[in-house]
PDB file of N, CA and C in Angstrom:
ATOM      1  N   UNK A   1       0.845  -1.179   0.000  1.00  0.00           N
ATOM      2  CA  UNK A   1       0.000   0.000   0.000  1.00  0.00           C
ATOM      3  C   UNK A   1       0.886   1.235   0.000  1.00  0.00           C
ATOM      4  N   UNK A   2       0.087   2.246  -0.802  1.00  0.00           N
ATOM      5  CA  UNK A   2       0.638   3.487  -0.660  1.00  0.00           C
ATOM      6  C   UNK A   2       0.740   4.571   0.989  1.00  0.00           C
ATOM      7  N   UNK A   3       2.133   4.966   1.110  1.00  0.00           N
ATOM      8  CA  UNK A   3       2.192   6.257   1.700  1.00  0.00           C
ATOM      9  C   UNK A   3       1.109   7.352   1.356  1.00  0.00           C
ATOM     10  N   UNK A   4       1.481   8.353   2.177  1.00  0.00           N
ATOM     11  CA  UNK A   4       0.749   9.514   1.497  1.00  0.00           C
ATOM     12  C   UNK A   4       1.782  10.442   1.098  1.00  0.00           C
ATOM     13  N   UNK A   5       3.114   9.750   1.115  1.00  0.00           N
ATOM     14  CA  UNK A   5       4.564  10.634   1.322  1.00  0.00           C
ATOM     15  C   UNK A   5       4.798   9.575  -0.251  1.00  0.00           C
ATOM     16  N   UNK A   6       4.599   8.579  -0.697  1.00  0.00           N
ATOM     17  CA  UNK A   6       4.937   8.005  -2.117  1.00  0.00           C
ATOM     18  C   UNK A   6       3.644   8.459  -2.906  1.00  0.00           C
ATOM     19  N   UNK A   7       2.586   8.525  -2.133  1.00  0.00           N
ATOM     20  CA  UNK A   7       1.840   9.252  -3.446  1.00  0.00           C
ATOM     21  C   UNK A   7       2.240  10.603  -3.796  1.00  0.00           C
ATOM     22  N   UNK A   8       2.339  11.302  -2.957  1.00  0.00           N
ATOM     23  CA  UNK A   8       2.897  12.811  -3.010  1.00  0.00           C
ATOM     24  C   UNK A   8       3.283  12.868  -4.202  1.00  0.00           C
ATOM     25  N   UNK A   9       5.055  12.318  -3.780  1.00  0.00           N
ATOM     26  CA  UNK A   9       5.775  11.820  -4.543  1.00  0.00           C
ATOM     27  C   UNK A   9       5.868  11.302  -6.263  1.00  0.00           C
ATOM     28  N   UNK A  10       4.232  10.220  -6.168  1.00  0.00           N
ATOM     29  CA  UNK A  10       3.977  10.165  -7.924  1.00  0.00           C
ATOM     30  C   UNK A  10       3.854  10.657  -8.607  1.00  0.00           C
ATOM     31  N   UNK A  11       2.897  12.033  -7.639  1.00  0.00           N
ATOM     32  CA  UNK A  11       1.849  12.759  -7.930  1.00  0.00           C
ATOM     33  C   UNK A  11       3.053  14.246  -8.655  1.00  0.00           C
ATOM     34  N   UNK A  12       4.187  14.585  -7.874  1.00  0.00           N
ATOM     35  CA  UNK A  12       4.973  15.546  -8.512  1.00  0.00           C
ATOM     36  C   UNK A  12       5.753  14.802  -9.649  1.00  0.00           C
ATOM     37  N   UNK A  13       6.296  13.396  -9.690  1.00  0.00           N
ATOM     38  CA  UNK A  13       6.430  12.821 -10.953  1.00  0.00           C
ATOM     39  C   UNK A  13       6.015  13.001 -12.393  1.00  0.00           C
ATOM     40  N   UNK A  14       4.204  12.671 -12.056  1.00  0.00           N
ATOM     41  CA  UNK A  14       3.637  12.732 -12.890  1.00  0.00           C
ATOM     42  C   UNK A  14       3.511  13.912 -13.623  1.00  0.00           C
ATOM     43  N   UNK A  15       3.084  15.058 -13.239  1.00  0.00           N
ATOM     44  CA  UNK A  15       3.433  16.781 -12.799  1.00  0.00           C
ATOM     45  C   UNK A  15       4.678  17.108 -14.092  1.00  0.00           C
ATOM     46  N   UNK A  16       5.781  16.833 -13.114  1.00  0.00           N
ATOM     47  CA  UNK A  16       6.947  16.620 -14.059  1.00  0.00           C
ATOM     48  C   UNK A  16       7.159  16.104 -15.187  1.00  0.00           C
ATOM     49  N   UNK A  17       6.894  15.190 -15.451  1.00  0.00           N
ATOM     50  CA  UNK A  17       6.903  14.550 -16.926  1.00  0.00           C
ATOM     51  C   UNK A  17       5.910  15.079 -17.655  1.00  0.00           C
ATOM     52  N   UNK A  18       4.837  15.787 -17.688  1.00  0.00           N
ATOM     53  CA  UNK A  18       3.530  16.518 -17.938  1.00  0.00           C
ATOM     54  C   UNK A  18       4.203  17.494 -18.834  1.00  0.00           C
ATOM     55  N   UNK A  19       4.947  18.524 -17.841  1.00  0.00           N
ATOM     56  CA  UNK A  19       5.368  19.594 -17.829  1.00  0.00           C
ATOM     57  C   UNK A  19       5.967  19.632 -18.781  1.00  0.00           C
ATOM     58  N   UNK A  20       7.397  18.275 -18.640  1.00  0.00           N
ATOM     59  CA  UNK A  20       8.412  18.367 -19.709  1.00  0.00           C
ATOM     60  C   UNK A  20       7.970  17.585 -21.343  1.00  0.00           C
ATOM     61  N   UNK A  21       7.050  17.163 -21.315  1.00  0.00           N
ATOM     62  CA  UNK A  21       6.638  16.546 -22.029  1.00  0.00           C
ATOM     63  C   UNK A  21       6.026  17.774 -23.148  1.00  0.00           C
ATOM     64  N   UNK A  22       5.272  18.588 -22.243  1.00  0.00           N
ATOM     65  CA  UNK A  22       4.418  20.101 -23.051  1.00  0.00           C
ATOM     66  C   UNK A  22       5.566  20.475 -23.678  1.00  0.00           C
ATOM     67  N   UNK A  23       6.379  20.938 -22.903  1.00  0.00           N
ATOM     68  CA  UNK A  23       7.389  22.217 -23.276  1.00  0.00           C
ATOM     69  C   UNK A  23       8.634  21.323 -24.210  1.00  0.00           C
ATOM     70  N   UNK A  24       8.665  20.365 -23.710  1.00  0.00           N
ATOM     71  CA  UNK A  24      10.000  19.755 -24.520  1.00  0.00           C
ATOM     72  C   UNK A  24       9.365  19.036 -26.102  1.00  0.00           C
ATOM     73  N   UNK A  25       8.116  18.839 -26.734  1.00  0.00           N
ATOM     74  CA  UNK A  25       7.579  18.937 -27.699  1.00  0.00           C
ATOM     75  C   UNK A  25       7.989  20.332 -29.121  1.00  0.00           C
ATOM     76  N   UNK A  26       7.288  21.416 -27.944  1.00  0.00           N
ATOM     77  CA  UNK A  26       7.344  21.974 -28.705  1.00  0.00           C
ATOM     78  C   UNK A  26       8.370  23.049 -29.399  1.00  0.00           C
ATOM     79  N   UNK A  27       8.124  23.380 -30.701  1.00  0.00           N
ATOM     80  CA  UNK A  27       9.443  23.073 -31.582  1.00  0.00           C
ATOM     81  C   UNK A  27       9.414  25.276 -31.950  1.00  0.00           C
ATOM     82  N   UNK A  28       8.316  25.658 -31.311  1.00  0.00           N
ATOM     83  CA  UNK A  28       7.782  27.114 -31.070  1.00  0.00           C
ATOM     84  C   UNK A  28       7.664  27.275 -30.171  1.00  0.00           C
ATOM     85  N   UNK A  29       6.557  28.778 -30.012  1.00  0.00           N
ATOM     86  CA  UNK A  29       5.523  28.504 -28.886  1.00  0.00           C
ATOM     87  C   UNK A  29       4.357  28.337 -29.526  1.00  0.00           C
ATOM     88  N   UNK A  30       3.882  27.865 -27.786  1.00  0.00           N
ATOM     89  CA  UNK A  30       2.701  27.243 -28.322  1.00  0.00           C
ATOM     90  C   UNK A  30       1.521  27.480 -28.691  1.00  0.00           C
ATOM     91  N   UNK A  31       0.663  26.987 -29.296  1.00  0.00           N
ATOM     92  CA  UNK A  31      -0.625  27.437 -29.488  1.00  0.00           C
ATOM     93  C   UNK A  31      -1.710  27.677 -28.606  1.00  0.00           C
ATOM     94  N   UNK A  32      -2.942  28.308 -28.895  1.00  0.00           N
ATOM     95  CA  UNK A  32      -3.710  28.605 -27.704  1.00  0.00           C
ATOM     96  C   UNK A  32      -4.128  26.738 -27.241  1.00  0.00           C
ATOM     97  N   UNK A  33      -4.415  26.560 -28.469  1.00  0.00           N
ATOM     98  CA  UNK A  33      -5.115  24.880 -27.950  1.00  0.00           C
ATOM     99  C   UNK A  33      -3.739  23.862 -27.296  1.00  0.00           C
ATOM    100  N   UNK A  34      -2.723  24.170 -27.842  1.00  0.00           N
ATOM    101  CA  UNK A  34      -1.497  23.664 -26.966  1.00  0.00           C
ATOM    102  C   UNK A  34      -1.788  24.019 -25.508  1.00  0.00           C
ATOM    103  N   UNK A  35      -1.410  25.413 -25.386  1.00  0.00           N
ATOM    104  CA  UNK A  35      -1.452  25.620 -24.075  1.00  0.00           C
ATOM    105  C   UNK A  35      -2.773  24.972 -23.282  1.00  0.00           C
ATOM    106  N   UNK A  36      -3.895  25.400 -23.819  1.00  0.00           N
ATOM    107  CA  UNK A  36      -5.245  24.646 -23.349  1.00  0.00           C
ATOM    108  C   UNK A  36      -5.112  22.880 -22.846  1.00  0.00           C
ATOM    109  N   UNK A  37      -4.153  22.262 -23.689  1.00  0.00           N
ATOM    110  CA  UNK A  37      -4.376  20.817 -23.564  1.00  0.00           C
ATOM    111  C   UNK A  37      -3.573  20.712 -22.292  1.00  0.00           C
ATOM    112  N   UNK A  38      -2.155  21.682 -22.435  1.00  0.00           N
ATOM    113  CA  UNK A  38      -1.575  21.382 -21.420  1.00  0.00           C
ATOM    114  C   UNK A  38      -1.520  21.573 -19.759  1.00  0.00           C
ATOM    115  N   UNK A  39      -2.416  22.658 -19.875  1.00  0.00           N
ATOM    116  CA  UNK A  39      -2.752  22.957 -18.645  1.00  0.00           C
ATOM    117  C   UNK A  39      -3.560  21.993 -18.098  1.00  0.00           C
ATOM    118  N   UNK A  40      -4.942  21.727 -18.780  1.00  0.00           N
ATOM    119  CA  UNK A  40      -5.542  20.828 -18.568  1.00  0.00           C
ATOM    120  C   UNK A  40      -5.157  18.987 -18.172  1.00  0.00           C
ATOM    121  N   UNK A  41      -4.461  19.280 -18.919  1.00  0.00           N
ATOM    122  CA  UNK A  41      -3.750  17.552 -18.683  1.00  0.00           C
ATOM    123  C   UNK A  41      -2.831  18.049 -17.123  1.00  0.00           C
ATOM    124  N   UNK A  42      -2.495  18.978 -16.967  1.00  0.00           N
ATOM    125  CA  UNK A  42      -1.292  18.607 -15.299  1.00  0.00           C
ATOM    126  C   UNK A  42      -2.603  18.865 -14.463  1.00  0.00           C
ATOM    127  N   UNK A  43      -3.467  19.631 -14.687  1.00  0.00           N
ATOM    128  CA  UNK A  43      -4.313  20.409 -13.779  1.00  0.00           C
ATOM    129  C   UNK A  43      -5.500  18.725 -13.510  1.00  0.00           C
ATOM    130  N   UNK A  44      -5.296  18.010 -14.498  1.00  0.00           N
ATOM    131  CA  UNK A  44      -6.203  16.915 -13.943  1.00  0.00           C
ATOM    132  C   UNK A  44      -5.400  16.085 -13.781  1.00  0.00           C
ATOM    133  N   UNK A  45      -4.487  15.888 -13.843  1.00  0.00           N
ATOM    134  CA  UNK A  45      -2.930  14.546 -13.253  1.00  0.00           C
ATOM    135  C   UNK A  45      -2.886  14.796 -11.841  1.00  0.00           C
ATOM    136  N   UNK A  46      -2.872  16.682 -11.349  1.00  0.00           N
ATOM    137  CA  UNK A  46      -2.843  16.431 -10.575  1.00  0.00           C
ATOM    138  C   UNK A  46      -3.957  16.445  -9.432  1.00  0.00           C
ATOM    139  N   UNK A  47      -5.389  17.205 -10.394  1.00  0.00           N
ATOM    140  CA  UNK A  47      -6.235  16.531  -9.418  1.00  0.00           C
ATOM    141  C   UNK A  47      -6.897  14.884  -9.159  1.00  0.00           C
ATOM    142  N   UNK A  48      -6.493  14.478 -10.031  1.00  0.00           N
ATOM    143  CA  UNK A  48      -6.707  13.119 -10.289  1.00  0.00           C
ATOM    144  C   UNK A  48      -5.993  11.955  -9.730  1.00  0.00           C
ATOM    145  N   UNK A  49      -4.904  12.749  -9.100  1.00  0.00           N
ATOM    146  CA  UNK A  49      -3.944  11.863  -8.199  1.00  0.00           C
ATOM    147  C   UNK A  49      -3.665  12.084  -6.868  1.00  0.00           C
ATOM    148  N   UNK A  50      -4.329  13.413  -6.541  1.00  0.00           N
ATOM    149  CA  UNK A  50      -4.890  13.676  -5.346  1.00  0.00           C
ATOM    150  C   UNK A  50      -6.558  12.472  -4.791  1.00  0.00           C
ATOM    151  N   UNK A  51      -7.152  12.605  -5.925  1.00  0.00           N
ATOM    152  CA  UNK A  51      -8.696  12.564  -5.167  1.00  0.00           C
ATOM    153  C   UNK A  51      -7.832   9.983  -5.532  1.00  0.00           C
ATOM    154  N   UNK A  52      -7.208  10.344  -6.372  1.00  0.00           N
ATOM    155  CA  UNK A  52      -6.567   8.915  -6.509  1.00  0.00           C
ATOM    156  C   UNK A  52      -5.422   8.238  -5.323  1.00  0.00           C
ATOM    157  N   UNK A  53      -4.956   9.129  -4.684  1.00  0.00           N
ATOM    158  CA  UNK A  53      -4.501   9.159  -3.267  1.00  0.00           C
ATOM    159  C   UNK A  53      -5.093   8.577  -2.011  1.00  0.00           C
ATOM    160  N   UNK A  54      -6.534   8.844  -2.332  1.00  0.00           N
ATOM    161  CA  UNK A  54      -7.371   9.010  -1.456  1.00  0.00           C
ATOM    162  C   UNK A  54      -8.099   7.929  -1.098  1.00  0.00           C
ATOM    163  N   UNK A  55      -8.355   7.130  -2.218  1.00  0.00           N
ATOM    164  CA  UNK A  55      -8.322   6.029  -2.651  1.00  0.00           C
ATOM    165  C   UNK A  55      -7.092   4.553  -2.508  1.00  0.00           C
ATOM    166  N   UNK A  56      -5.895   4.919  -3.116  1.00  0.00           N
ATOM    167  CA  UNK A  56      -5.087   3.798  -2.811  1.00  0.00           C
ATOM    168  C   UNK A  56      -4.700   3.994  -3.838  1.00  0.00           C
ATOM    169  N   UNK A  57      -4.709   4.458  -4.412  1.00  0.00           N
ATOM    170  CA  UNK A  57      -4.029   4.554  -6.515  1.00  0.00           C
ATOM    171  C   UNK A  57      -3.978   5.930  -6.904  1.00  0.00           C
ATOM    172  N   UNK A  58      -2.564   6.705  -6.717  1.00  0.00           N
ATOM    173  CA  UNK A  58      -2.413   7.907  -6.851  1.00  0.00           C
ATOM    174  C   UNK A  58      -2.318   7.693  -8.170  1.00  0.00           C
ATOM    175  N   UNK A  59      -1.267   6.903  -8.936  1.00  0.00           N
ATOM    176  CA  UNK A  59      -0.964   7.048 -10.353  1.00  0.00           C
ATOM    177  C   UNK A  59      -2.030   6.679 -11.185  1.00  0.00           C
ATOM    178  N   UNK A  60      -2.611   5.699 -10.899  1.00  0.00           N
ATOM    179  CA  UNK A  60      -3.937   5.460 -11.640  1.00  0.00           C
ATOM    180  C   UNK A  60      -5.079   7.058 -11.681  1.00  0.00           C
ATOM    181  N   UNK A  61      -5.145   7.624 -10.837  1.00  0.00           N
ATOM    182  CA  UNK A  61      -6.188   8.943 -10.503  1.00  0.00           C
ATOM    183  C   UNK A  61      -5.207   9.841 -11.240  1.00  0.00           C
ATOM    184  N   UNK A  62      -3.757   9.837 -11.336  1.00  0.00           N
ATOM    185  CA  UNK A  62      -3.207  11.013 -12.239  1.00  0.00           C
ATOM    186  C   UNK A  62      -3.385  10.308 -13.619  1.00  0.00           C
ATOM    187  N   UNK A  63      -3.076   9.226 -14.266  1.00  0.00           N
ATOM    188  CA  UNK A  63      -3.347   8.775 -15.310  1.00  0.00           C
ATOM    189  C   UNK A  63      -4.770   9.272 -16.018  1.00  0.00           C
ATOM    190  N   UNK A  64      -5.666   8.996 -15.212  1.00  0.00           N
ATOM    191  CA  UNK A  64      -7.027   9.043 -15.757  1.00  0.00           C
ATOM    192  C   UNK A  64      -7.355  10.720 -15.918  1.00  0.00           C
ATOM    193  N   UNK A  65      -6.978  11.167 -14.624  1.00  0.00           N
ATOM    194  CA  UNK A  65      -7.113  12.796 -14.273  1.00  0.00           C
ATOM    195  C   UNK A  65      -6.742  13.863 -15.421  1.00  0.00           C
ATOM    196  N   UNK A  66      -5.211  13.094 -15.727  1.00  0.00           N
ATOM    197  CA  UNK A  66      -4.478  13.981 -17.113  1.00  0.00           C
ATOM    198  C   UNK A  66      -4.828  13.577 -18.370  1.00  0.00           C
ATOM    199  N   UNK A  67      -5.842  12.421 -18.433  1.00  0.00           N
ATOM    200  CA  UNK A  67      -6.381  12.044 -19.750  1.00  0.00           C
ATOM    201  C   UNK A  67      -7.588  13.217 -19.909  1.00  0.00           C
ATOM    202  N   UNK A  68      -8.242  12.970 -18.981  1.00  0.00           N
ATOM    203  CA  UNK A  68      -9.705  13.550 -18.914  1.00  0.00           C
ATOM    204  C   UNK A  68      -9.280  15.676 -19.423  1.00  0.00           C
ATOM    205  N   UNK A  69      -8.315  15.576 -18.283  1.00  0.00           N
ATOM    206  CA  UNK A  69      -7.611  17.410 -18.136  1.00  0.00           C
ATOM    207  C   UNK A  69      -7.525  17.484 -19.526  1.00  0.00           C
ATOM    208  N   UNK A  70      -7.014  16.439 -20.093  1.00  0.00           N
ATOM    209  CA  UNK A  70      -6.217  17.529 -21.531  1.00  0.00           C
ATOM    210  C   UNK A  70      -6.890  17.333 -22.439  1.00  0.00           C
ATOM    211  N   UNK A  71      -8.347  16.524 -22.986  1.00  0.00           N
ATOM    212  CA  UNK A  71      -9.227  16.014 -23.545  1.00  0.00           C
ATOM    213  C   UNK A  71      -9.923  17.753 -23.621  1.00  0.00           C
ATOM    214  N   UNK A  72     -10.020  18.226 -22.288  1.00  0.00           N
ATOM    215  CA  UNK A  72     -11.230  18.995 -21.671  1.00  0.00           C
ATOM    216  C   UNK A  72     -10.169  20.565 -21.899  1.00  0.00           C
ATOM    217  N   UNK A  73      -9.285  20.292 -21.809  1.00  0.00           N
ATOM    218  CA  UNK A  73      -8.139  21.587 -21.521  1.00  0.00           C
ATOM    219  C   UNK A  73      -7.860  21.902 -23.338  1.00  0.00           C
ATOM    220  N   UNK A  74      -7.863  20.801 -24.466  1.00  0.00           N
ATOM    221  CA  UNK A  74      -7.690  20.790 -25.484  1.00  0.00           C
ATOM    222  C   UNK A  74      -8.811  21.660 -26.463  1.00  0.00           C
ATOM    223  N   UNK A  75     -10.246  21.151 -25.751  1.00  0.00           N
ATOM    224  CA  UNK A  75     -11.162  21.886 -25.794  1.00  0.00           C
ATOM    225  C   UNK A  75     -11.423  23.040 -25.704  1.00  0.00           C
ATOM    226  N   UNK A  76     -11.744  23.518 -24.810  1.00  0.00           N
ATOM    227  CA  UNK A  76     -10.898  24.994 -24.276  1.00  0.00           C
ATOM    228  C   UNK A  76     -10.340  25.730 -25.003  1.00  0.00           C
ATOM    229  N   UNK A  77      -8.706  25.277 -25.233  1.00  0.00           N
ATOM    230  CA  UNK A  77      -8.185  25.672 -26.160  1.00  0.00           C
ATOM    231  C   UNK A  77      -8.373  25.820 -27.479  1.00  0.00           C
ATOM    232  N   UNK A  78      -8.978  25.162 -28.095  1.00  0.00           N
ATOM    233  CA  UNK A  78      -9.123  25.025 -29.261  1.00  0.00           C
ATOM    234  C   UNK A  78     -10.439  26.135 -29.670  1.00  0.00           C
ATOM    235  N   UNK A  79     -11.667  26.281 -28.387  1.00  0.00           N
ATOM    236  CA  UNK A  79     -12.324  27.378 -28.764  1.00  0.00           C
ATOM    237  C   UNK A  79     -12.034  28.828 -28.425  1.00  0.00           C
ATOM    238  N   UNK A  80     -11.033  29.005 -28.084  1.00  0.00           N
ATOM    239  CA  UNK A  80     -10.225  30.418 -27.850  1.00  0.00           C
ATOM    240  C   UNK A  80      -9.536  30.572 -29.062  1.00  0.00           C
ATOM    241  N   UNK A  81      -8.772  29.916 -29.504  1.00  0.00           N
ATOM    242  CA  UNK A  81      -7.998  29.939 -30.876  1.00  0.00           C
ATOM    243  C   UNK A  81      -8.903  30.620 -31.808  1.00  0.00           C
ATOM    244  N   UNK A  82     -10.126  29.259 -32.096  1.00  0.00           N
ATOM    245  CA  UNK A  82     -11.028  29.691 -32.995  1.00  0.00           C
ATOM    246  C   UNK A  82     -11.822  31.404 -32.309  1.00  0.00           C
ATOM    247  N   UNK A  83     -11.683  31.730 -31.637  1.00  0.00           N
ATOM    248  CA  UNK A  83     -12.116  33.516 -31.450  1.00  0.00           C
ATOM    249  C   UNK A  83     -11.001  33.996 -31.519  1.00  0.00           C
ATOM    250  N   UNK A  84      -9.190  33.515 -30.972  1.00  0.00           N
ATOM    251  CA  UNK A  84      -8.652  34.549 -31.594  1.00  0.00           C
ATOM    252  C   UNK A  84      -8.341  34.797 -33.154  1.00  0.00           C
ATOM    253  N   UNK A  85      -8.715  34.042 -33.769  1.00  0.00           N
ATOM    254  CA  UNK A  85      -8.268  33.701 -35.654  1.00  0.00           C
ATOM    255  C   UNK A  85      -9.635  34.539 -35.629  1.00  0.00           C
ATOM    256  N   UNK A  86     -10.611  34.666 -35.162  1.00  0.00           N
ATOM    257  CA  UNK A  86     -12.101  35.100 -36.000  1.00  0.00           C
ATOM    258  C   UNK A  86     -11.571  37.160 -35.223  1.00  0.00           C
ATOM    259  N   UNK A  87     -11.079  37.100 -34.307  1.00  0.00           N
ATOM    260  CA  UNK A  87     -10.735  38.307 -33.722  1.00  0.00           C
ATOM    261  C   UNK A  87      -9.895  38.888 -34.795  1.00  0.00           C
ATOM    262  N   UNK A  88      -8.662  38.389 -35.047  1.00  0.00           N
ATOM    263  CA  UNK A  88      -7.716  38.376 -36.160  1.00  0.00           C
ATOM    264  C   UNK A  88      -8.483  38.943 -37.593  1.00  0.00           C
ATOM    265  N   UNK A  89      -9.208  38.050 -37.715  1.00  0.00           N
ATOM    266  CA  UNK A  89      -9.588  38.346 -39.322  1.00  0.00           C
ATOM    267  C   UNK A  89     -10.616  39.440 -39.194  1.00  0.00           C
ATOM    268  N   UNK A  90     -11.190  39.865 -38.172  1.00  0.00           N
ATOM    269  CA  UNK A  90     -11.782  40.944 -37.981  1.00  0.00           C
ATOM    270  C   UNK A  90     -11.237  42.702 -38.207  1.00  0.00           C
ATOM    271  N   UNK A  91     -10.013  42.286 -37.578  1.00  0.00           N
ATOM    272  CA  UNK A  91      -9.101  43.239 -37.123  1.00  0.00           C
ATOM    273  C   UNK A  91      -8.717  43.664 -39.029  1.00  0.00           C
ATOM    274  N   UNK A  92      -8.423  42.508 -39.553  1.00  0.00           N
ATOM    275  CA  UNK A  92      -8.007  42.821 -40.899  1.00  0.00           C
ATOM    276  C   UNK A  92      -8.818  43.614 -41.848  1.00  0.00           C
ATOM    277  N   UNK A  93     -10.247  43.209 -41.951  1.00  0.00           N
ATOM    278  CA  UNK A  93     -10.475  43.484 -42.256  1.00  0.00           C
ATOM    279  C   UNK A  93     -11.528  44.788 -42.398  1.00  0.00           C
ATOM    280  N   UNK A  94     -11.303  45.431 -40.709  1.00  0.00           N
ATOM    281  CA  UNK A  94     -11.151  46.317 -40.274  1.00  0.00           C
ATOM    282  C   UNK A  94     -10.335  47.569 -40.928  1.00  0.00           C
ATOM    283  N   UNK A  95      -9.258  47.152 -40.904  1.00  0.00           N
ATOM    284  CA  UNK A  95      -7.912  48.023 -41.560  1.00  0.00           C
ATOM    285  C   UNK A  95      -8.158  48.055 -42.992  1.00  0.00           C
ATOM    286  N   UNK A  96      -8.415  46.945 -43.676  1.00  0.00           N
ATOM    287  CA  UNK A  96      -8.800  46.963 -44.907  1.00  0.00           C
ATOM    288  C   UNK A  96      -9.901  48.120 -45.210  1.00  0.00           C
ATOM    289  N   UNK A  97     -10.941  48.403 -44.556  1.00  0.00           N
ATOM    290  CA  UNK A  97     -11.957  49.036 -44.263  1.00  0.00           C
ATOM    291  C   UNK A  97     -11.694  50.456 -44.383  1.00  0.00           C
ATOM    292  N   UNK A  98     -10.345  50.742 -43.411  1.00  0.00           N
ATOM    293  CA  UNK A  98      -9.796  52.192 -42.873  1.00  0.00           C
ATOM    294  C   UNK A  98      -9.417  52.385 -44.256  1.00  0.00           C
ATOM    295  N   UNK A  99      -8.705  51.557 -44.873  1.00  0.00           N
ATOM    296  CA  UNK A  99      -7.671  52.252 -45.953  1.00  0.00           C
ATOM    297  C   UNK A  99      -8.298  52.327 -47.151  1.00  0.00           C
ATOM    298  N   UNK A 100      -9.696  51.860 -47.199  1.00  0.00           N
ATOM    299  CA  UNK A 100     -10.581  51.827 -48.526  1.00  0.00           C
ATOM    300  C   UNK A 100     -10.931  53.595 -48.372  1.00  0.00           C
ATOM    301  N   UNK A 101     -11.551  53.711 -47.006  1.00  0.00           N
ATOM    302  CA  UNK A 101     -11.964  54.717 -46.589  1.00  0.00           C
ATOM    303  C   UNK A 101     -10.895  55.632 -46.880  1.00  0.00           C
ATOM    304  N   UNK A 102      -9.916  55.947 -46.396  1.00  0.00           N
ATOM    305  CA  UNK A 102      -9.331  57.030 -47.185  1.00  0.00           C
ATOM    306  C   UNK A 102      -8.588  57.132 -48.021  1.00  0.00           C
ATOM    307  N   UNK A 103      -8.649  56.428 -48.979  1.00  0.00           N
ATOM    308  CA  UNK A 103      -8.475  56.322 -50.315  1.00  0.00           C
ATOM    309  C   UNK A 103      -9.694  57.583 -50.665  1.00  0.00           C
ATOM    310  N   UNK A 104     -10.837  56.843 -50.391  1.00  0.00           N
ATOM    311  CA  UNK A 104     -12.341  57.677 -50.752  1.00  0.00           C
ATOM    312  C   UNK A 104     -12.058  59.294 -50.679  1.00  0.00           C
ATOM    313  N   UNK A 105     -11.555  59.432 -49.414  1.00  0.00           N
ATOM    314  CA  UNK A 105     -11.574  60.754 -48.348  1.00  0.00           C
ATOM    315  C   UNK A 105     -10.160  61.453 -49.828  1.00  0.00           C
ATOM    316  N   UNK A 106      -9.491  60.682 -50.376  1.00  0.00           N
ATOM    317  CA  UNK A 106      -8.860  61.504 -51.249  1.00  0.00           C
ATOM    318  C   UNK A 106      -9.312  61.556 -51.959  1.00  0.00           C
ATOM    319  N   UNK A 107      -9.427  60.300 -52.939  1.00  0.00           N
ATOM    320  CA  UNK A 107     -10.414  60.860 -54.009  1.00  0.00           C
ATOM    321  C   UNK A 107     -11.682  62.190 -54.212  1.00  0.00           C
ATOM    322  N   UNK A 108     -12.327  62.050 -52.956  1.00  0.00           N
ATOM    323  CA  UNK A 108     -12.913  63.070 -52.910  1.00  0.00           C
ATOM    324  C   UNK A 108     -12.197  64.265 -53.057  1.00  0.00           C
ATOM    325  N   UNK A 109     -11.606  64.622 -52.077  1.00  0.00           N
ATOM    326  CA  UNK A 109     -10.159  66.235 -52.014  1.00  0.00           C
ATOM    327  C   UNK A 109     -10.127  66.364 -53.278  1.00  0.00           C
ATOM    328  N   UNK A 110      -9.689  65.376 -54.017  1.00  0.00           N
ATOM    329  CA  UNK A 110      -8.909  65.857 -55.474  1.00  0.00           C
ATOM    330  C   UNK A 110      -9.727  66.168 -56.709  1.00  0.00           C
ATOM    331  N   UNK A 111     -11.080  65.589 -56.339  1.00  0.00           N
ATOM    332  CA  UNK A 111     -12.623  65.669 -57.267  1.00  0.00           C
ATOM    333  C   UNK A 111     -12.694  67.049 -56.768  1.00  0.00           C
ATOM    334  N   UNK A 112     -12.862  67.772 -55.656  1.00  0.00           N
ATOM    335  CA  UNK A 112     -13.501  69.004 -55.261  1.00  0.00           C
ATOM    336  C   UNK A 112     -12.102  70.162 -55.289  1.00  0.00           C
ATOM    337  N   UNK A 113     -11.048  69.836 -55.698  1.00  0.00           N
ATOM    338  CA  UNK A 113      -9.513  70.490 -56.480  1.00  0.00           C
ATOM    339  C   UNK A 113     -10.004  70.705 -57.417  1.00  0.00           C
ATOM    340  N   UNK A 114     -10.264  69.862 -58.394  1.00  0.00           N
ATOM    341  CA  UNK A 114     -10.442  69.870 -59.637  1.00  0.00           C
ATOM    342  C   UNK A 114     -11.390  70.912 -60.378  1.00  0.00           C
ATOM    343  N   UNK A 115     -12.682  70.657 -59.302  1.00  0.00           N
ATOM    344  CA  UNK A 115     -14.074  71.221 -59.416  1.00  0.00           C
ATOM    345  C   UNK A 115     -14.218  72.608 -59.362  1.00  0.00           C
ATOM    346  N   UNK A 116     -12.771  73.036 -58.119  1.00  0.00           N
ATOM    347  CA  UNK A 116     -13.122  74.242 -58.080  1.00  0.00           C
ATOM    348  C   UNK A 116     -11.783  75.215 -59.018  1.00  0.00           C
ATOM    349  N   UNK A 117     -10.821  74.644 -59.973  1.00  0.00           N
ATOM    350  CA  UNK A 117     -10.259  75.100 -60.950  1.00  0.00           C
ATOM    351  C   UNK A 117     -11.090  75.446 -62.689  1.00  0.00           C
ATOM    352  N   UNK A 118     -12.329  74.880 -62.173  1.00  0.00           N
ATOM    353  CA  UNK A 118     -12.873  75.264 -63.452  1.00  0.00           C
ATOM    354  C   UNK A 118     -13.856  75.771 -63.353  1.00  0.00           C
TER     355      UNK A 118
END
């Protein structure tokens, strides 16, 4: 049977390899749904190996915990992305918008130049 001093113990293991596993992947930084999965996956390893502690099977409760976290954390992520890309293309075409607009704002000036030379 488990300690509560060897589950601890799994439980920052598991944590650890989580961690290095996120960050030592990636070959950038990361994406919003990256970050989303990854938080989610330690944030349920390690509640999952707490409430799995509690029980008699810390690693089994982080196993399941960081499946469920990063399933749910991936999620998450992935619908923030999709608002910042829809934020993004907003923004563009926003600016696109500005610069149509004064294009106009000259064209006009140079129509009412013109208008008033003759």
């Amino acid at each position: 049977m488990h300690t509560a001093k060897t589950s601890f113990g799994s439980v920052k293991i598991l944590v650890l390899a989580g961690t290095m596993l996120v960050t030592g992947c990636a070959g950038g930084s990361l994406s919003t749904r990256e970050k989303g999965a990854g938080i989610g996956a330690l944030g349920g390893a390690a509640t999952g190996g707490i409430i799995g502690a509690a029980v008699g099977h810390p690693g089994a409760g982080a196993a399941i915990g960081g499946a469920f976290g990063l399933g749910a954390g991936a999620l998450v992520g992935d619908q923030l992305q999709g608002q910042e890309i829809t934020n993004y293309q907003q923004q563009q075409q926003i600016q696109r918008n500005q610069a149509e607009i004064t294009r106009n704002r000259q064209t006009i000036q140079r129509l009412e130049r013109q208008r008033n030379e003759y």
